[in-house]
C-alpha atoms as a PDB file:
ATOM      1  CA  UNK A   1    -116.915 145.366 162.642  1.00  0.00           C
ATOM      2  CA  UNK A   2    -114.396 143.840 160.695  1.00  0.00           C
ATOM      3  CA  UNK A   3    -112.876 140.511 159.905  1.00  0.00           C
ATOM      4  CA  UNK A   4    -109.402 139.457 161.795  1.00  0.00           C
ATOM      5  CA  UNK A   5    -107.148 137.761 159.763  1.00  0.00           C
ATOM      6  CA  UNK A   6    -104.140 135.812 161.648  1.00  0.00           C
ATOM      7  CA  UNK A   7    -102.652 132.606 161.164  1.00  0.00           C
ATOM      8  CA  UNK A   8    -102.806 129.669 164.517  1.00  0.00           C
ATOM      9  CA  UNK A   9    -100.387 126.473 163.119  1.00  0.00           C
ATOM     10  CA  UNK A  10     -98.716 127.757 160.333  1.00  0.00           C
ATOM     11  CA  UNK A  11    -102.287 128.498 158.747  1.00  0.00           C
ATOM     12  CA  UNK A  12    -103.908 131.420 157.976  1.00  0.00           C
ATOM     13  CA  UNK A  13    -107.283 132.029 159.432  1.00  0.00           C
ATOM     14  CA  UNK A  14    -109.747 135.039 158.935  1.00  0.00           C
ATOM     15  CA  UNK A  15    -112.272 135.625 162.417  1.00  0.00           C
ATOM     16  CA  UNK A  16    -115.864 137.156 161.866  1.00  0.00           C
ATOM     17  CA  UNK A  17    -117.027 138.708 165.097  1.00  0.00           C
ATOM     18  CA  UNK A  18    -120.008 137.430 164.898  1.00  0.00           C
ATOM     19  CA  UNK A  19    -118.680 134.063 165.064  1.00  0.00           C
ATOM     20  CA  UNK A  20    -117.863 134.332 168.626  1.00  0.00           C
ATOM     21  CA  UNK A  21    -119.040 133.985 171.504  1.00  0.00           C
ATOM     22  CA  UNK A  22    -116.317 134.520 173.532  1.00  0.00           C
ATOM     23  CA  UNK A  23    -112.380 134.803 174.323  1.00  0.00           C
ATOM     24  CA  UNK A  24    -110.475 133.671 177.347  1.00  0.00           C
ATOM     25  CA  UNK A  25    -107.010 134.560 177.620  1.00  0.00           C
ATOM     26  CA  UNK A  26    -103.904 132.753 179.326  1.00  0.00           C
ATOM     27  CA  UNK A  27    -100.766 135.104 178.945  1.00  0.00           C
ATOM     28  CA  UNK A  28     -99.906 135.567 175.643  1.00  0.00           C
ATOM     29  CA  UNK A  29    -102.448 133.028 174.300  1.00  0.00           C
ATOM     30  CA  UNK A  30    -106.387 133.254 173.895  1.00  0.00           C
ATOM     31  CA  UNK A  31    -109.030 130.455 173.069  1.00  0.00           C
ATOM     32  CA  UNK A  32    -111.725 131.710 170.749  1.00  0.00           C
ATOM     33  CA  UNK A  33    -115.052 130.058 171.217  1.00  0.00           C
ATOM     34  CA  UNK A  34    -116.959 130.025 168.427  1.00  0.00           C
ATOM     35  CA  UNK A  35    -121.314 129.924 168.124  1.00  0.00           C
ATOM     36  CA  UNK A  36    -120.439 126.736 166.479  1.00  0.00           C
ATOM     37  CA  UNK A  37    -118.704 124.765 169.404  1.00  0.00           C
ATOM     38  CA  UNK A  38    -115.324 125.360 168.415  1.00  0.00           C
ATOM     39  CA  UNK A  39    -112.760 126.702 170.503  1.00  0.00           C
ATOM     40  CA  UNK A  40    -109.298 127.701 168.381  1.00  0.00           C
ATOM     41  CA  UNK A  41    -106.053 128.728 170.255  1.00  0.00           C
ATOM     42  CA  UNK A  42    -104.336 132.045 168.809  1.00  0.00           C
ATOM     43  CA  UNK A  43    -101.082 133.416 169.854  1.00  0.00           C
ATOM     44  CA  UNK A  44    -102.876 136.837 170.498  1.00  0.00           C
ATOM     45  CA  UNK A  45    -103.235 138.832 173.732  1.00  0.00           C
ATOM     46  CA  UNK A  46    -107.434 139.795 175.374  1.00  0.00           C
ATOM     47  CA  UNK A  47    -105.824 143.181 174.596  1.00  0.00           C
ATOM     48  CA  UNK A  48    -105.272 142.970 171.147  1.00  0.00           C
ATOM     49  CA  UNK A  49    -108.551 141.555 170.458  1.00  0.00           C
ATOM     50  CA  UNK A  50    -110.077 144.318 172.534  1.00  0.00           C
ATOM     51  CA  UNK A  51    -107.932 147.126 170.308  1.00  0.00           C
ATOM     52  CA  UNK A  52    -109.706 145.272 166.904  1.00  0.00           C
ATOM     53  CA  UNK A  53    -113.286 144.390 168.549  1.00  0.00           C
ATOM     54  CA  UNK A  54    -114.284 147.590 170.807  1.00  0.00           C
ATOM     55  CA  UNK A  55    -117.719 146.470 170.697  1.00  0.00           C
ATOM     56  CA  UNK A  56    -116.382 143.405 172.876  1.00  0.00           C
ATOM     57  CA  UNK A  57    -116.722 143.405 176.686  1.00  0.00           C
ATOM     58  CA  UNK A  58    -114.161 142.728 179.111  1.00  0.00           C
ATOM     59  CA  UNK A  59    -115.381 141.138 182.338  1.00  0.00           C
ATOM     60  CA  UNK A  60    -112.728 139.875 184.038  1.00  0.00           C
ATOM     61  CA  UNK A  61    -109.054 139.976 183.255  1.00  0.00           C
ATOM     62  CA  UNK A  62    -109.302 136.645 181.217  1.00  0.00           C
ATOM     63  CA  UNK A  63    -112.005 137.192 179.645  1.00  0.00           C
ATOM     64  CA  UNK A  64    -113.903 139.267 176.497  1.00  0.00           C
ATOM     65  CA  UNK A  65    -117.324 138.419 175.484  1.00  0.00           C
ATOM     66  CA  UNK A  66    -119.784 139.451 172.519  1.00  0.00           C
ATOM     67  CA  UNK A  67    -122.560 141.234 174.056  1.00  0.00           C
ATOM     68  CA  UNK A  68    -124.718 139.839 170.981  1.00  0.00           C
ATOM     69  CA  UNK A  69    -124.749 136.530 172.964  1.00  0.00           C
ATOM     70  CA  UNK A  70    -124.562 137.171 176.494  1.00  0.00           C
ATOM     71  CA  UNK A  71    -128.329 136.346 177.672  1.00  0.00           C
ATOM     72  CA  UNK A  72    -128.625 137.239 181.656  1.00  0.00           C
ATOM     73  CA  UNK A  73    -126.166 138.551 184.306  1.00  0.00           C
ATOM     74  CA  UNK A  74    -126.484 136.621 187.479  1.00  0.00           C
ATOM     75  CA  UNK A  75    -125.594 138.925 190.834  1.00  0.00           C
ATOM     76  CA  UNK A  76    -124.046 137.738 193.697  1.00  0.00           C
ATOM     77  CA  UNK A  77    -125.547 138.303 197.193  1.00  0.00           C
ATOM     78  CA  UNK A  78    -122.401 139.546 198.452  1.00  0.00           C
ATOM     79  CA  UNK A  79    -119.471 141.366 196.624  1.00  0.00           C
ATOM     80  CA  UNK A  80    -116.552 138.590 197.888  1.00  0.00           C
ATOM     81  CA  UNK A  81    -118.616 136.067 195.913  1.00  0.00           C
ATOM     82  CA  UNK A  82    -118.692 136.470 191.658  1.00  0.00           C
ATOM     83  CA  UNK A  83    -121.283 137.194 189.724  1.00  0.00           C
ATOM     84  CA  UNK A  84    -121.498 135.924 186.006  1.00  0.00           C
ATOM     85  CA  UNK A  85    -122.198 136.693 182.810  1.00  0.00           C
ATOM     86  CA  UNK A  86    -123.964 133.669 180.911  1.00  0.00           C
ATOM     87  CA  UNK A  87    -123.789 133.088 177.378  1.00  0.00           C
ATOM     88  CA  UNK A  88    -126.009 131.571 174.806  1.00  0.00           C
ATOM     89  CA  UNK A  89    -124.275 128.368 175.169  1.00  0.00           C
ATOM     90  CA  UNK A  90    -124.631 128.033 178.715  1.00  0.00           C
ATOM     91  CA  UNK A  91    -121.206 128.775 179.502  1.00  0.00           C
ATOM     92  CA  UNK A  92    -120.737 130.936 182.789  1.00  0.00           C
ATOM     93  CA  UNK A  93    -118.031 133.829 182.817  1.00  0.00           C
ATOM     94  CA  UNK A  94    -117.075 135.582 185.708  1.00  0.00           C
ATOM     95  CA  UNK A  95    -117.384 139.156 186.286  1.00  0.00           C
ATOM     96  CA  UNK A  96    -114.829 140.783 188.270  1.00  0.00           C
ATOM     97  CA  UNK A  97    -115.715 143.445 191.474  1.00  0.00           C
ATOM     98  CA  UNK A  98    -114.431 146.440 189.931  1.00  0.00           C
ATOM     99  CA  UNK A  99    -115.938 145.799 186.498  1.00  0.00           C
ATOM    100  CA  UNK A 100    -119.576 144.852 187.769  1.00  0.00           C
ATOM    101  CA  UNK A 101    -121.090 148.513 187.289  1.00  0.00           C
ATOM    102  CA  UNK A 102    -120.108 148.819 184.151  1.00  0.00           C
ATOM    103  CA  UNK A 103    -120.691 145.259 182.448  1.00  0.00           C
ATOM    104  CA  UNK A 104    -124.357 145.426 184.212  1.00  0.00           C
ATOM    105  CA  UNK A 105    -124.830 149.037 182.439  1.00  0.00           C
ATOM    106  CA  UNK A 106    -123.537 148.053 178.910  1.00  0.00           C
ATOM    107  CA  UNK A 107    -125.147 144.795 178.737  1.00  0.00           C
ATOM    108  CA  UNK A 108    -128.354 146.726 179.987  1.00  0.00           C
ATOM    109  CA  UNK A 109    -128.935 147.950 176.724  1.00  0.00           C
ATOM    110  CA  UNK A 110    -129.171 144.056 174.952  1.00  0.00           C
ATOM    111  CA  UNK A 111    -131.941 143.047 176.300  1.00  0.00           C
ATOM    112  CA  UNK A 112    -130.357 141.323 178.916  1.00  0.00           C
ATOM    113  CA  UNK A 113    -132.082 139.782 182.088  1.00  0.00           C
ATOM    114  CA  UNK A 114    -130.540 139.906 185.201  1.00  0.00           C
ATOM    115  CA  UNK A 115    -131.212 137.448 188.117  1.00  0.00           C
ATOM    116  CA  UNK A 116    -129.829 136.904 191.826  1.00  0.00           C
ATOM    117  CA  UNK A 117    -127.864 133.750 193.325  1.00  0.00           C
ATOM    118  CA  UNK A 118    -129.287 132.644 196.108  1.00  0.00           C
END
């Protein structure tokens, strides 16, 4: 993994993966949310961060997490509802229908729990 350097204000900032716990995107603009509480707006794309970070997970269109920090999935009982991905920090992140399968197999492999709404 390596660093991402880019610069939010007029100032130059340098990103450490492991910093964060997640990114939510809104057009052209993403919030990183750092382990420390943080969140810091960059003029950057969910796909560019994606091209840098493979190792990141996209589970829904607005969102890419760090499967270090993701601790359970929690299903839906039906498809029309969402299921979620929920971080260290409590946050909730929804996982979209068509990327389900695939979040639920990658994050299998972190030692992550997986529960049922009721």
């Amino acid at each position: 993994m390596r660093n991402i350097s880019s610069s939010s204000k007029g100032k130059h900032c340098q990103f450490d993966p492991h910093a964060i716990l997640y990114i939510t995107g809104e057009v052209n603009y993403c919030y990183l949310h750092m382990v420390d509480g943080q969140v810091i707006l960059m003029a950057r794309t969910l796909k560019w961060y994606a091209q840098r970070w493979p190792h990141f997970l996209r589970v829904h269109k607005q969102a890419l997490v760090n499967p270090m920090y993701a601790c359970q999935i929690t299903l839906a009982p039906h498809l029309r509802l969402p299921s979620y991905v929920v971080m260290s920090n409590q946050s909730r992140l929804p996982i979209s229908r068509r990327r389900l399968s695939l979040v639920r197999h990658q994050l299998s492999t972190v030692s992550c729990s997986t529960t049922s709404q009721q």
